[in-house]
Structures are given as C-alpha cells and as structure tokens.
C-alpha atoms as a PDB file:
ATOM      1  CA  UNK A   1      15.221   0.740  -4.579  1.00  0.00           C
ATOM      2  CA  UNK A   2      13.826   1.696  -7.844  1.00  0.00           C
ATOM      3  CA  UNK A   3      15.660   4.924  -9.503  1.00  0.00           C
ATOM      4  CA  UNK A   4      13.781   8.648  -9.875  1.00  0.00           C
ATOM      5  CA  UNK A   5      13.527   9.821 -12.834  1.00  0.00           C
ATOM      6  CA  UNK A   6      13.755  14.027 -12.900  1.00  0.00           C
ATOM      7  CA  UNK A   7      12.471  15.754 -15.985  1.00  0.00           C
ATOM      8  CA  UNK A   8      13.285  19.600 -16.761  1.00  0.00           C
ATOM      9  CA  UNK A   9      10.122  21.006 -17.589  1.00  0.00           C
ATOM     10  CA  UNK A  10      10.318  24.494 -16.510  1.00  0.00           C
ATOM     11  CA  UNK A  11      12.379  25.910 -20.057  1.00  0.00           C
ATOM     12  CA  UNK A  12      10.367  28.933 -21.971  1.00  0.00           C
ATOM     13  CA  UNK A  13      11.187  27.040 -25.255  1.00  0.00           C
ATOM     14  CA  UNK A  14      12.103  30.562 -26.976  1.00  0.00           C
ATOM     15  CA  UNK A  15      13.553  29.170 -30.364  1.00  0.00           C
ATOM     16  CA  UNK A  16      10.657  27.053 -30.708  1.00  0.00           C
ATOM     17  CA  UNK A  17       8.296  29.240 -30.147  1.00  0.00           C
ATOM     18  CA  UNK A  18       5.665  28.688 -27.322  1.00  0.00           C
ATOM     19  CA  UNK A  19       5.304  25.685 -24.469  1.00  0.00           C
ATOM     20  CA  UNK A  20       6.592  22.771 -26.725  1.00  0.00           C
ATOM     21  CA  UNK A  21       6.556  20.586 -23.006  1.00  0.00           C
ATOM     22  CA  UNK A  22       2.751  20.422 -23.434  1.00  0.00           C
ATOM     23  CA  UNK A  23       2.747  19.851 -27.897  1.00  0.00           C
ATOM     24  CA  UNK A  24       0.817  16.859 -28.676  1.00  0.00           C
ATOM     25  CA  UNK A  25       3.670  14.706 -31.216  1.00  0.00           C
ATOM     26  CA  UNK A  26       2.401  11.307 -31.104  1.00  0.00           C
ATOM     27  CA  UNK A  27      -0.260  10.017 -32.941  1.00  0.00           C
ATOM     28  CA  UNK A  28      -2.951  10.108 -29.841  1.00  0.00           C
ATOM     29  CA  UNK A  29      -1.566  13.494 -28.851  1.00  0.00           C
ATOM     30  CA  UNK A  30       1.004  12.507 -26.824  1.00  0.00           C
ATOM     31  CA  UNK A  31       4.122  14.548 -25.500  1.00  0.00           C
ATOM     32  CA  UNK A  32       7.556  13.627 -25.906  1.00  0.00           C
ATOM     33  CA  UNK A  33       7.558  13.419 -22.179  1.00  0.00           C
ATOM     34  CA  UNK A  34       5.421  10.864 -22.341  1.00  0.00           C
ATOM     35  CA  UNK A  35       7.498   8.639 -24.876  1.00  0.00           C
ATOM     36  CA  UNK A  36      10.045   9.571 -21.948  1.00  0.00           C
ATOM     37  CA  UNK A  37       7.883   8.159 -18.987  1.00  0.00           C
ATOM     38  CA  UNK A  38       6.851   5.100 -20.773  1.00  0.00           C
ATOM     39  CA  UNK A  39      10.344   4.294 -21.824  1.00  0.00           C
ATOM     40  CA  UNK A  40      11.763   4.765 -18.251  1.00  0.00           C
ATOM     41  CA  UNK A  41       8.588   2.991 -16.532  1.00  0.00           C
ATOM     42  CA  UNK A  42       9.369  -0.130 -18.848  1.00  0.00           C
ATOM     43  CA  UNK A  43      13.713   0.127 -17.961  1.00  0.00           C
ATOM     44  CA  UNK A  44      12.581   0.304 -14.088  1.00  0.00           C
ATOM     45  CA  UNK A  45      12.097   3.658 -12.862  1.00  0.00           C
ATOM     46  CA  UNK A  46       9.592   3.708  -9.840  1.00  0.00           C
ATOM     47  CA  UNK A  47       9.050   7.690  -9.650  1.00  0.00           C
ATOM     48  CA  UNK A  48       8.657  10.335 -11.654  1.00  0.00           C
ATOM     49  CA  UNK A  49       9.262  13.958 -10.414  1.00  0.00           C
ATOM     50  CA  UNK A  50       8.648  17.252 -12.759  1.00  0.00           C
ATOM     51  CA  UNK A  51      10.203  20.610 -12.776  1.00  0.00           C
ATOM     52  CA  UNK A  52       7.986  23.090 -13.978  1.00  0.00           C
ATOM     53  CA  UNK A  53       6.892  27.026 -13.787  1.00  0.00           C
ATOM     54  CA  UNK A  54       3.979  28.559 -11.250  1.00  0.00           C
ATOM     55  CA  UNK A  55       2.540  29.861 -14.527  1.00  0.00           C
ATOM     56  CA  UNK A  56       1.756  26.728 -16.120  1.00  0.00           C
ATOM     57  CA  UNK A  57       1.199  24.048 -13.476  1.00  0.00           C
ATOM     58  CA  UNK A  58      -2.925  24.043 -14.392  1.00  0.00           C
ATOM     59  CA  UNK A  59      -2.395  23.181 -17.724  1.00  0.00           C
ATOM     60  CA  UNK A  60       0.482  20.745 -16.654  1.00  0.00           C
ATOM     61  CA  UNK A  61      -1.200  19.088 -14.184  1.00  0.00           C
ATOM     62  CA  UNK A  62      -4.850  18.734 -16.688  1.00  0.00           C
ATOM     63  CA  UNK A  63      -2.285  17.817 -20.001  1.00  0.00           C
ATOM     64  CA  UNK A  64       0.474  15.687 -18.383  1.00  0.00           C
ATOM     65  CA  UNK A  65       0.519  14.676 -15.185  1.00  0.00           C
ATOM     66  CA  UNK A  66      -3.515  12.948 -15.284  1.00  0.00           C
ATOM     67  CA  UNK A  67      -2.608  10.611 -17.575  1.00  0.00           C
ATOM     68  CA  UNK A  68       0.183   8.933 -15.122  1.00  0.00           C
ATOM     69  CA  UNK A  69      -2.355   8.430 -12.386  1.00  0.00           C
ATOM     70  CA  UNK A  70      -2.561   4.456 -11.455  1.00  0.00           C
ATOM     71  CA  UNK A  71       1.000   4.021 -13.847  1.00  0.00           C
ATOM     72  CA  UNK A  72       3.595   6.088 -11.840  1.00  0.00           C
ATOM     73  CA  UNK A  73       4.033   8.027  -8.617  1.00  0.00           C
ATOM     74  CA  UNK A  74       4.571  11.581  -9.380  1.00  0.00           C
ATOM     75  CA  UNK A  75       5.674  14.549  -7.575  1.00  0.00           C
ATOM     76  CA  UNK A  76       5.871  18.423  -9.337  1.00  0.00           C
ATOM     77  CA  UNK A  77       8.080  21.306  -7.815  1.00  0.00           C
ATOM     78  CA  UNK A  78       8.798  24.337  -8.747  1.00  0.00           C
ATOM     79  CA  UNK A  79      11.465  26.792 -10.613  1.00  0.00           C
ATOM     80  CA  UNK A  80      11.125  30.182  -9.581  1.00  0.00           C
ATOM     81  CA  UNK A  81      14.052  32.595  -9.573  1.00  0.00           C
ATOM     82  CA  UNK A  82      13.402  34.112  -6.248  1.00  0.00           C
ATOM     83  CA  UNK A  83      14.068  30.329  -5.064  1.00  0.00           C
ATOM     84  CA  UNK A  84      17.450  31.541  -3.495  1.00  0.00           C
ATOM     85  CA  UNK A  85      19.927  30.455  -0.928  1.00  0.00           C
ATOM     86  CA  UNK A  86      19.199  32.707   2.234  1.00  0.00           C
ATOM     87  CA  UNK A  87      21.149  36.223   1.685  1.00  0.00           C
ATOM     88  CA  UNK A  88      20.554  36.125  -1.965  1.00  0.00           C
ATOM     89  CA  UNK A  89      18.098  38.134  -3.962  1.00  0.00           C
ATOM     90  CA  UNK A  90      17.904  38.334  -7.769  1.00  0.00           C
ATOM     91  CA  UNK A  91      17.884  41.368  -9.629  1.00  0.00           C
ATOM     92  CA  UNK A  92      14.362  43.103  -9.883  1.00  0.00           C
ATOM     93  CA  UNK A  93      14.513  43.426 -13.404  1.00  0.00           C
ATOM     94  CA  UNK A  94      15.466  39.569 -14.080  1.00  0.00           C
ATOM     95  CA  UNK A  95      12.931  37.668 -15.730  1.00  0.00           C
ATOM     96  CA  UNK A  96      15.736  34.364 -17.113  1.00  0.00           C
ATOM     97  CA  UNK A  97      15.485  31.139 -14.992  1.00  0.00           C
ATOM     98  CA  UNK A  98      19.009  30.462 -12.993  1.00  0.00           C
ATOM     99  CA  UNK A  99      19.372  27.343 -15.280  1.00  0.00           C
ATOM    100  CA  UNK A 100      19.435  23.701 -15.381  1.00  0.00           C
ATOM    101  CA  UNK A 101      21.386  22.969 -12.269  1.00  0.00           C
ATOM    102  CA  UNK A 102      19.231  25.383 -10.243  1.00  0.00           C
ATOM    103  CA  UNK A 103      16.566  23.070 -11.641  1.00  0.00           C
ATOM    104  CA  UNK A 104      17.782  20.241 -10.172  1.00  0.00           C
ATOM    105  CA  UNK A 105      18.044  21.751  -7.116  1.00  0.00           C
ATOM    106  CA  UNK A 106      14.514  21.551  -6.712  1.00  0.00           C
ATOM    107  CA  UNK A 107      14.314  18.314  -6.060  1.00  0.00           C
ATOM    108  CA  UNK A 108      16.473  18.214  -3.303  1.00  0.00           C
ATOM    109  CA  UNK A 109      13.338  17.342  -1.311  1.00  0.00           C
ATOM    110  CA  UNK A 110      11.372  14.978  -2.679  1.00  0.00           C
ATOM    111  CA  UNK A 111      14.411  12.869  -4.094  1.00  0.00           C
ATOM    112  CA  UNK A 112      15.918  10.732  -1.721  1.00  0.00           C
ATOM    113  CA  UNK A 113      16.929   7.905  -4.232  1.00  0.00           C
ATOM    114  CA  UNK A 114      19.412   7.303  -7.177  1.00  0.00           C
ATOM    115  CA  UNK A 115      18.143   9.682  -9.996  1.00  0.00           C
ATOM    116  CA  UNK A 116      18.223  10.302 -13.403  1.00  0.00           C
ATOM    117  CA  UNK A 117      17.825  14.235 -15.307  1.00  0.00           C
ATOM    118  CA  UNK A 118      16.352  14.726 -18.715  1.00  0.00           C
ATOM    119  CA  UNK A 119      15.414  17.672 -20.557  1.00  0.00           C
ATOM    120  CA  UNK A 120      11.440  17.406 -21.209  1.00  0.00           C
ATOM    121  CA  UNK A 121      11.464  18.221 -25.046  1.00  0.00           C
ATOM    122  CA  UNK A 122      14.359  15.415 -26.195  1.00  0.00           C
ATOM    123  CA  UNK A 123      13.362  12.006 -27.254  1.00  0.00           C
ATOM    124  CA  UNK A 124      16.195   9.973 -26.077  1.00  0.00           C
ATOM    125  CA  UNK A 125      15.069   6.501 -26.851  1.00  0.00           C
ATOM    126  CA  UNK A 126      14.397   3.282 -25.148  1.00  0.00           C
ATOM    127  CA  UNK A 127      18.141   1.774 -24.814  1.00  0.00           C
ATOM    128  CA  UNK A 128      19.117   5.028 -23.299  1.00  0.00           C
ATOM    129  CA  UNK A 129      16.490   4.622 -20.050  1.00  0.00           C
ATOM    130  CA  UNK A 130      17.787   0.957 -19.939  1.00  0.00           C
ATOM    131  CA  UNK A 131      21.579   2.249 -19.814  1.00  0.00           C
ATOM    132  CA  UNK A 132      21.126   4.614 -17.200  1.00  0.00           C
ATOM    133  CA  UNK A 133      18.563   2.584 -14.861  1.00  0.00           C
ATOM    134  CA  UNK A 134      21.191  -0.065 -14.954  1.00  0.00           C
ATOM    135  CA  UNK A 135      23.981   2.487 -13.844  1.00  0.00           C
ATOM    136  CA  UNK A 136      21.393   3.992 -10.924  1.00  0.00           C
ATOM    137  CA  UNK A 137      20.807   0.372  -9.679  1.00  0.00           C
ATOM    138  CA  UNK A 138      24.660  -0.129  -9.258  1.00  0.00           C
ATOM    139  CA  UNK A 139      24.791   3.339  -7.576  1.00  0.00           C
ATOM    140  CA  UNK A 140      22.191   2.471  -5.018  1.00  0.00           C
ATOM    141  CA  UNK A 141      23.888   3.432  -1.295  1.00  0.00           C
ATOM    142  CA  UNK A 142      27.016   5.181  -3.121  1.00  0.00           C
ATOM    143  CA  UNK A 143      28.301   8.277  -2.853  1.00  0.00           C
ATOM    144  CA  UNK A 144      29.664  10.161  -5.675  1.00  0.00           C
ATOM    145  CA  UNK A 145      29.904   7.890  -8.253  1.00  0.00           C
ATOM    146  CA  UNK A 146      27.791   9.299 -11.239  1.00  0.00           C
ATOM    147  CA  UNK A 147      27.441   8.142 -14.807  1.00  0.00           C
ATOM    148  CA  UNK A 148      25.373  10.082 -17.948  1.00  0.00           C
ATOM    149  CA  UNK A 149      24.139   8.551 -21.270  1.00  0.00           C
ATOM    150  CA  UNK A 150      26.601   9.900 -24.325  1.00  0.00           C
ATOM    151  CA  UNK A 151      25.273  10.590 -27.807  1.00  0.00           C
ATOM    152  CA  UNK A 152      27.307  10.561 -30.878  1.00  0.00           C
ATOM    153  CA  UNK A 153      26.832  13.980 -32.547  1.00  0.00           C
ATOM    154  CA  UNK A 154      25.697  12.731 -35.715  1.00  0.00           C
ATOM    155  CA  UNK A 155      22.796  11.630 -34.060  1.00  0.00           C
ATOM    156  CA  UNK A 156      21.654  14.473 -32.034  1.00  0.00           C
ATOM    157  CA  UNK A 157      21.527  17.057 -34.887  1.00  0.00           C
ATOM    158  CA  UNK A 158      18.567  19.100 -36.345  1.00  0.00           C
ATOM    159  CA  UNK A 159      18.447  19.454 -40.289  1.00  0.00           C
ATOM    160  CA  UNK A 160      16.354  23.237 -39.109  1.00  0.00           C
ATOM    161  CA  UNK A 161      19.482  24.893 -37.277  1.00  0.00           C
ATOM    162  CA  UNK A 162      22.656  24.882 -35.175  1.00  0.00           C
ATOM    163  CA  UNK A 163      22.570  23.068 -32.099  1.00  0.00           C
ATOM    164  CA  UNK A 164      23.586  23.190 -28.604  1.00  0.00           C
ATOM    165  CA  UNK A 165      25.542  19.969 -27.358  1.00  0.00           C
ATOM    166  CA  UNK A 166      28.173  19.228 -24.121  1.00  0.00           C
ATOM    167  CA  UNK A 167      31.403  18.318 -25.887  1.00  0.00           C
ATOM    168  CA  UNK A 168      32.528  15.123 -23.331  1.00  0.00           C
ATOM    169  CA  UNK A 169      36.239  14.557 -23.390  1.00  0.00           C
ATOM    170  CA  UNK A 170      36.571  10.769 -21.895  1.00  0.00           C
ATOM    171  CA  UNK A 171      39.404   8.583 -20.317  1.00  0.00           C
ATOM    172  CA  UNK A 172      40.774   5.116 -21.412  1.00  0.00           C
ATOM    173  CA  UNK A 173      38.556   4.250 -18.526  1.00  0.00           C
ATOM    174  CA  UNK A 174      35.266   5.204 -19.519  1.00  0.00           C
ATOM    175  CA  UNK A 175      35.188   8.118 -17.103  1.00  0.00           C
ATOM    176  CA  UNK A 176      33.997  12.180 -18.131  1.00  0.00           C
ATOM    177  CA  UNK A 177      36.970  14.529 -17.566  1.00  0.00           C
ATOM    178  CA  UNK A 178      35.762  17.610 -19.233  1.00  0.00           C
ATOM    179  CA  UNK A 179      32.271  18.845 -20.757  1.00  0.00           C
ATOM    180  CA  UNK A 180      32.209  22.099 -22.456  1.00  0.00           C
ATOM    181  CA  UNK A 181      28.779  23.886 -23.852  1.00  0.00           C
ATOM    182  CA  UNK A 182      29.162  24.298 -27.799  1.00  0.00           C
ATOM    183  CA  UNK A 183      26.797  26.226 -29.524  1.00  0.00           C
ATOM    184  CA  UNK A 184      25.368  26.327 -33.247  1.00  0.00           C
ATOM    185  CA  UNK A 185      26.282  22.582 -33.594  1.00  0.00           C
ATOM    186  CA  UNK A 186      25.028  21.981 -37.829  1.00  0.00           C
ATOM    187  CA  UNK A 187      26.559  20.262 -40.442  1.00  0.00           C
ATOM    188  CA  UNK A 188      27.253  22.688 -43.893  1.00  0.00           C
ATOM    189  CA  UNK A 189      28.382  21.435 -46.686  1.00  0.00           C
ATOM    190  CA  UNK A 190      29.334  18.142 -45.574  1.00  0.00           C
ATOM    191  CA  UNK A 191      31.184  19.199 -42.504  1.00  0.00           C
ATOM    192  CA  UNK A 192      30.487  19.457 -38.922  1.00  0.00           C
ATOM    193  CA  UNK A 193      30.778  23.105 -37.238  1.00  0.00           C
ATOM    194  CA  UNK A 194      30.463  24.903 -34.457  1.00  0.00           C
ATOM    195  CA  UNK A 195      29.640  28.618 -33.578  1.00  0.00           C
ATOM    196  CA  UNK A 196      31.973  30.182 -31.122  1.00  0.00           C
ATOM    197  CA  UNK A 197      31.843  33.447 -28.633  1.00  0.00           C
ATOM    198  CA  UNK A 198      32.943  35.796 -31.357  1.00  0.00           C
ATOM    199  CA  UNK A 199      30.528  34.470 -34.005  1.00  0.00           C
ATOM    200  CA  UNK A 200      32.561  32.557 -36.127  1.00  0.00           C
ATOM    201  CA  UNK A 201      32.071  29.012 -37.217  1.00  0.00           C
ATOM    202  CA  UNK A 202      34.991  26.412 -36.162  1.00  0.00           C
ATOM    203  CA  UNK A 203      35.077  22.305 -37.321  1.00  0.00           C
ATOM    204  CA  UNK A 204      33.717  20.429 -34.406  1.00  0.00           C
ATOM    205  CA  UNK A 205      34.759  16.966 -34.742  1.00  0.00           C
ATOM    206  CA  UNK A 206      33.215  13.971 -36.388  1.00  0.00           C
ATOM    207  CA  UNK A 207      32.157  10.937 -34.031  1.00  0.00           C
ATOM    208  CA  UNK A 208      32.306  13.081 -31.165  1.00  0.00           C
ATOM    209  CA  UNK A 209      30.673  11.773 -28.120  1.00  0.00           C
ATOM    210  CA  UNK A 210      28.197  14.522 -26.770  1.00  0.00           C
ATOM    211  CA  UNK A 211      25.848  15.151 -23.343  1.00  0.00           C
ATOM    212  CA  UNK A 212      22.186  15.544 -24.217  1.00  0.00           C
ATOM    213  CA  UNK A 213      21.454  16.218 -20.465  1.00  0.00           C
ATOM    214  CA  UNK A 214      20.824  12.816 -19.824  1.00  0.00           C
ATOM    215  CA  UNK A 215      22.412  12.545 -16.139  1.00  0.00           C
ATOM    216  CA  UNK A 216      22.208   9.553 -13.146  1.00  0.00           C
ATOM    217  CA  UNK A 217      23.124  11.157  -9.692  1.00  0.00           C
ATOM    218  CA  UNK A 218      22.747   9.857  -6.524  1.00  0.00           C
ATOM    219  CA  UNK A 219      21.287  12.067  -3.659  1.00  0.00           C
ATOM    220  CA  UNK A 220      24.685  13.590  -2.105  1.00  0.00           C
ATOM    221  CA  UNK A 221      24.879  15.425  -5.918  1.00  0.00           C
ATOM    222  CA  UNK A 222      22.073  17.691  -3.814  1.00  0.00           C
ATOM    223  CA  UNK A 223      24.698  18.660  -1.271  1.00  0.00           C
ATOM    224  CA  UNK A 224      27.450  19.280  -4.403  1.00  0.00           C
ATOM    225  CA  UNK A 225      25.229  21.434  -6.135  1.00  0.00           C
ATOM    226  CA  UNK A 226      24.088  23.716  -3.080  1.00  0.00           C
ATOM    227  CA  UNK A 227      27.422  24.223  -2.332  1.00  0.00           C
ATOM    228  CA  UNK A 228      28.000  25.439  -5.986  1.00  0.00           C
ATOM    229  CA  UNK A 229      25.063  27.260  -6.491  1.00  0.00           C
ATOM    230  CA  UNK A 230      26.341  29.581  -3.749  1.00  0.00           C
ATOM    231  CA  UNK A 231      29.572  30.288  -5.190  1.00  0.00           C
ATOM    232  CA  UNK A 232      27.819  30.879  -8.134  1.00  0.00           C
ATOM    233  CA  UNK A 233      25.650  33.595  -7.138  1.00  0.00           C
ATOM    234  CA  UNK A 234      28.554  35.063  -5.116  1.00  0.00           C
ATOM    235  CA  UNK A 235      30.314  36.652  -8.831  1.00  0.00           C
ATOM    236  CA  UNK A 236      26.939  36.302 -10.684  1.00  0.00           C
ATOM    237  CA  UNK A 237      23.550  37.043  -8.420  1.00  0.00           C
ATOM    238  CA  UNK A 238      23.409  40.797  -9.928  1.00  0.00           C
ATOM    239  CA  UNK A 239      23.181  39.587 -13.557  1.00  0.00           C
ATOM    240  CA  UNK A 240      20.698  38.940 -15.646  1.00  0.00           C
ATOM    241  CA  UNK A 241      21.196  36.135 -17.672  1.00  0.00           C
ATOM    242  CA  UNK A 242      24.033  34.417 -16.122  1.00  0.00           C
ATOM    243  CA  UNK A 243      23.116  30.655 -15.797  1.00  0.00           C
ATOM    244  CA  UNK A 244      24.148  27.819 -13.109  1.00  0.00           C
ATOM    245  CA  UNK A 245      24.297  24.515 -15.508  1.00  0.00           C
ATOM    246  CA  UNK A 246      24.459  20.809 -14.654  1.00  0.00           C
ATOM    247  CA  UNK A 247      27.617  20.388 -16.358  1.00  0.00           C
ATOM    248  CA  UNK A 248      29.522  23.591 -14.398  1.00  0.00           C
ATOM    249  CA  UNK A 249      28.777  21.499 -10.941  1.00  0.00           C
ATOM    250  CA  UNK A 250      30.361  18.332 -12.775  1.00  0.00           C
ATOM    251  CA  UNK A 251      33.570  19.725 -14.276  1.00  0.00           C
ATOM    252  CA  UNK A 252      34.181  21.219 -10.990  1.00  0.00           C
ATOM    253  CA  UNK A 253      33.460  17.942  -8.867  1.00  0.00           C
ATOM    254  CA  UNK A 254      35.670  16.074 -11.372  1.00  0.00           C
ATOM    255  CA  UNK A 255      38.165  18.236 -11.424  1.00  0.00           C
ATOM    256  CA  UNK A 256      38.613  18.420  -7.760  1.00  0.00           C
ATOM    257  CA  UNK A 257      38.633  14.471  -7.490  1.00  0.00           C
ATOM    258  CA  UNK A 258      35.418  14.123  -5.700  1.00  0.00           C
ATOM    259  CA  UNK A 259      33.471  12.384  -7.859  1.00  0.00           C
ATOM    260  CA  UNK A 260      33.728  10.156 -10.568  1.00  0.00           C
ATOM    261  CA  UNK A 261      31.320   9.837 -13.424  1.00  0.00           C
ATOM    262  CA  UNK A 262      31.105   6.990 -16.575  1.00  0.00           C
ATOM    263  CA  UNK A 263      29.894   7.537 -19.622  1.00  0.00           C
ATOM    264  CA  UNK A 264      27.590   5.073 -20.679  1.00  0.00           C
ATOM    265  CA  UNK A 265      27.588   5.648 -24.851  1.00  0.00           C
ATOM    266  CA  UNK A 266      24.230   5.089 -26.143  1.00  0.00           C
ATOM    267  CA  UNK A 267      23.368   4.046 -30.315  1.00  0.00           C
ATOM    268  CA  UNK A 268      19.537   5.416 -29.952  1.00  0.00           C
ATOM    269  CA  UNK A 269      19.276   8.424 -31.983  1.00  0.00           C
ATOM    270  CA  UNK A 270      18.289  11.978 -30.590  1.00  0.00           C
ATOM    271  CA  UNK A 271      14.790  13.751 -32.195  1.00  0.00           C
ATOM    272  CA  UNK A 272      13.146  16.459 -30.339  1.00  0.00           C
ATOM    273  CA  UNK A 273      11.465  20.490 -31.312  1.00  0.00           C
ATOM    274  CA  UNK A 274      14.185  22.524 -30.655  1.00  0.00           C
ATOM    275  CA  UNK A 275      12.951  24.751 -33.419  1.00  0.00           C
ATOM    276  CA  UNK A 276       9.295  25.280 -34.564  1.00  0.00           C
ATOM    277  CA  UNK A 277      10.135  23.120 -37.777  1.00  0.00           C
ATOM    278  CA  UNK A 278      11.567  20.267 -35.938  1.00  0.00           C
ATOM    279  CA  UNK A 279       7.560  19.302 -35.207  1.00  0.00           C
ATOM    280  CA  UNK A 280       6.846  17.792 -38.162  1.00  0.00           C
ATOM    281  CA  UNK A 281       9.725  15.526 -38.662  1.00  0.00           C
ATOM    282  CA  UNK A 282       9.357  14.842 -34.825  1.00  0.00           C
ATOM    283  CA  UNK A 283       5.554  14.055 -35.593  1.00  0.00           C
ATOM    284  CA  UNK A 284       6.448  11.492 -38.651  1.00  0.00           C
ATOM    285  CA  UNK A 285       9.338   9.765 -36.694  1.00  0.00           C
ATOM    286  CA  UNK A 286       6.926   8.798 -33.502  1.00  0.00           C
ATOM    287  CA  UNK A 287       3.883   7.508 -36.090  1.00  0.00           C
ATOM    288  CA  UNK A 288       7.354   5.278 -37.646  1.00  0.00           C
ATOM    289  CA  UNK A 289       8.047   3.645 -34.091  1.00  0.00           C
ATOM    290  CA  UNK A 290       4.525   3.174 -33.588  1.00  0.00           C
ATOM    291  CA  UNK A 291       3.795   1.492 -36.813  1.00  0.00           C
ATOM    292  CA  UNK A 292       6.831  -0.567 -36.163  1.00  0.00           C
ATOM    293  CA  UNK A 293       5.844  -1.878 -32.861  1.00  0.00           C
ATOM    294  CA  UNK A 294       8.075  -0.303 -30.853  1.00  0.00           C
ATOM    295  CA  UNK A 295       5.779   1.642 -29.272  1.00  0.00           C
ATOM    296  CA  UNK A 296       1.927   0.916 -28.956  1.00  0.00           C
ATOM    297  CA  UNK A 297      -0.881   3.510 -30.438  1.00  0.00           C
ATOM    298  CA  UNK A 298      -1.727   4.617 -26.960  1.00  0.00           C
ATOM    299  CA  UNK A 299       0.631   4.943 -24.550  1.00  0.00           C
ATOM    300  CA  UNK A 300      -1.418   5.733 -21.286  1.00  0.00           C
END
C-alpha cells in the first residue's frame, strides 16, 4: 500500500505576515506545497490529504488543490477549534488553533494507511520524501513503530530571524528519546543560540540533529493521540493559547515504552517563509533547482 502524505495547512502564518500556504515561489507561481507534492508523488506516495481552515478552503481548493486533479488523489479536512472530544468546549474568547497534533487528528478519518506529516510552508527536499516513503513502506501492517526525517541545524536556519526547531536527543541505535521545542534558533556572531523562557539567549549546539515536523506514523498513532489530546484538555481546555504538539504525544509514547521511533538523518537542506523576507531568497533558490534540472519549469 502506497503511504499518505498529510500536510499542515491550517497555520495563520503570523510572523510572515498573511496566507504564505497559497504564495506563488516558483517560477510558474507555484507553492512550496507543490515542490512538496511533486517530490513525494515521485518517492511513492499514493495520497495526498490537506489540513486547512473553513475560512480559506475557496481559495485553497481554486489555488492548490485543481492543479493535482488527474496526478494525485486528494482529500481536505478541517481545523476548527470547536473540533473537541465530547464534554469539551473551548473558551469563548479563544481565537488560537489547538496546534499541530490536534491537526493531525483530523485525519483520523480519511487515513487508514502508513502516513507521513509536513508543515505546508517548509521545503524539505527530494531525499527527504525518499527517506521517509522508504520507512512508511517497512511500517506497512505495524503498530507503533514510527520514524521522522532529522535535519542538521545548520541547515534549517533563516539569515531574517531566530528560529523554532525540535532539539532530538538520539540513541546508539538510531532511535528518538527526547524532543524538546527551542525557540529563537539564529546564529550571532559566529555562534549558534537559542532564546529561552526568560528571554535570554543560551549556546545551542553545533551539528545538532533537529525535527522540522517531518513525521511517518502509522494509523494506531490516531488512537495515541486521542487519548492524549484528552488529557490535554483536562489541565489546559480553559486557556487560550495553550497548544497540543506532535512532539508532546511522542515524548510521552516513548517515554512510556510504547512506541519506538528512528530517526532517519537527512543531508537536503531546509528553505521555507517563515518571515516575510525569507520570500525572496526562497524565490531565487527554487528558479536555482529549476535551472539545474532538478526540478522541471512546470510542475503540474
């Protein structure tokens, strides 16, 4: 069975400034979710399946999700904060989505395969699809065993700001045992550093191995997550900003010894828009691959 591929779509892309999902970056207008699609549709994926927001779906459906038709099955659901286990109701005055692992949940029923998450506005490159569709073959019919693309931090950095990046912590054997959020990731005069709670900067270490949100689950993950999610809004349903994230569901799972999850380390380098003056580099870098063959002038 052919792998999913799951893209989170539904962000308000607040640092960059408006819905960078839909920003034309390649040369014939294309998205970096298309770069995404085509890279995954050539490493073996069979579906695609979008997260996005009520608010934007026409525009989603007219931008994006035409040009796939007679390439790629696709399926769209929906993030909406009110999307609650029964008993649960969000604050009235909440407007923040419950984060990426409540995204996931979404496509608890439309996925019934081995799956892989991405965020929508990261280009991730074409080894990195091939990695983790090779890893979601070998998972077909398992339970629990996961795996996620790793990044070296060098190459997942923007020259416009700090960045945030899952610190992984990995065995002899290849396996995640820890990933914790870091925040205002930048390099300053020659050396790597981090922003903490407080607001002060702290080294964050060179050759680190970092999560872009580049995940392979298979579909018991669903059952995991649900199970999480309802802890989750037990201490934090009231608030509002508290997030559920992908890697809170993981460190727990792993931590508890029912799951285990490789890291699959990647050398493709990380360019997306996380800020509004990411675009142009972003722009120049997919006219480079396209010139250089890697990629043709029109992708769909």
């Amino acid at each position: 069975m052919k792998p999913t591929l799951f893209i989170l779509a539904a962000g308000m892309g607040s640092r960059y400034g408006g819905l960078k999902q839909l920003d034309g970056v390649g040369p014939g207008g294309e998205t970096i979710m298309d770069y995404s699609v085509y890279d995954a549709l050539r490493a073996g994926f069979g579906k695609i399946v979008f997260v996005i927001r009520h608010d934007f779906e026409e525009e989603f459906r007219e931008k994006v999700i035409s040009k796939y038709e007679g390439h790629v099955p696709v399926e769209v659901v929906f993030q909406d904060i009110n999307s609650l286990p029964e008993g649960f109701t969000p604050d009235p005055e909440r407007t923040k989505p419950w984060g990426t692992g409540h995204a996931v949940l979404m496509g608890k029923d439309v996925i019934k395969e081995p799956f892989a998450v991405i965020n929508a506005d990261d280009y991730y490159g074409d080894e990195s699809f091939r990695i983790l569709a090779d890893c979601l073959r070998n998972a077909d019919g398992k339970k629990g065993e996961y795996c996620m693309v790793g990044f070296r931090i060098e190459n997942t950095l923007s020259e416009n700001g700090g960045v945030s990046r899952g610190f992984c912590q990995v065995s002899p054997e290849g396996n995640l045992t820890d990933v914790t959020e870091c925040h205002g990731i930048q390099r300053k005069d020659g050396r790597l550093v981090q922003t903490l709670a407080d607001g002060t900067e702290a080294p964050f270490p060179e050759g680190a191995n970092v999560s872009m949100n580049m995940w392979g689950f298979t579909p018991d993950y669903f059952g995991y997550s649900e199970k999480a999610f309802v802890e989750f809004l037990k201490k934090h349903s009231g608030e509002l900003k508290s997030e559920f994230y992908i890697p809170t569901v993981v460190n727990d799972l792993i931590k508890n010894g029912e799951i285990t999850l490789k890291v699959k380390e990647t050398p493709s380098k990380w360019f997306g828009v996380t800020y509004a003056a990411d675009r142009q580099a972003t722009v120049a870098q997919f006219r480079k691959l396209v010139e250089e063959g890697l990629y043709p002038e029109k992708l769909f």
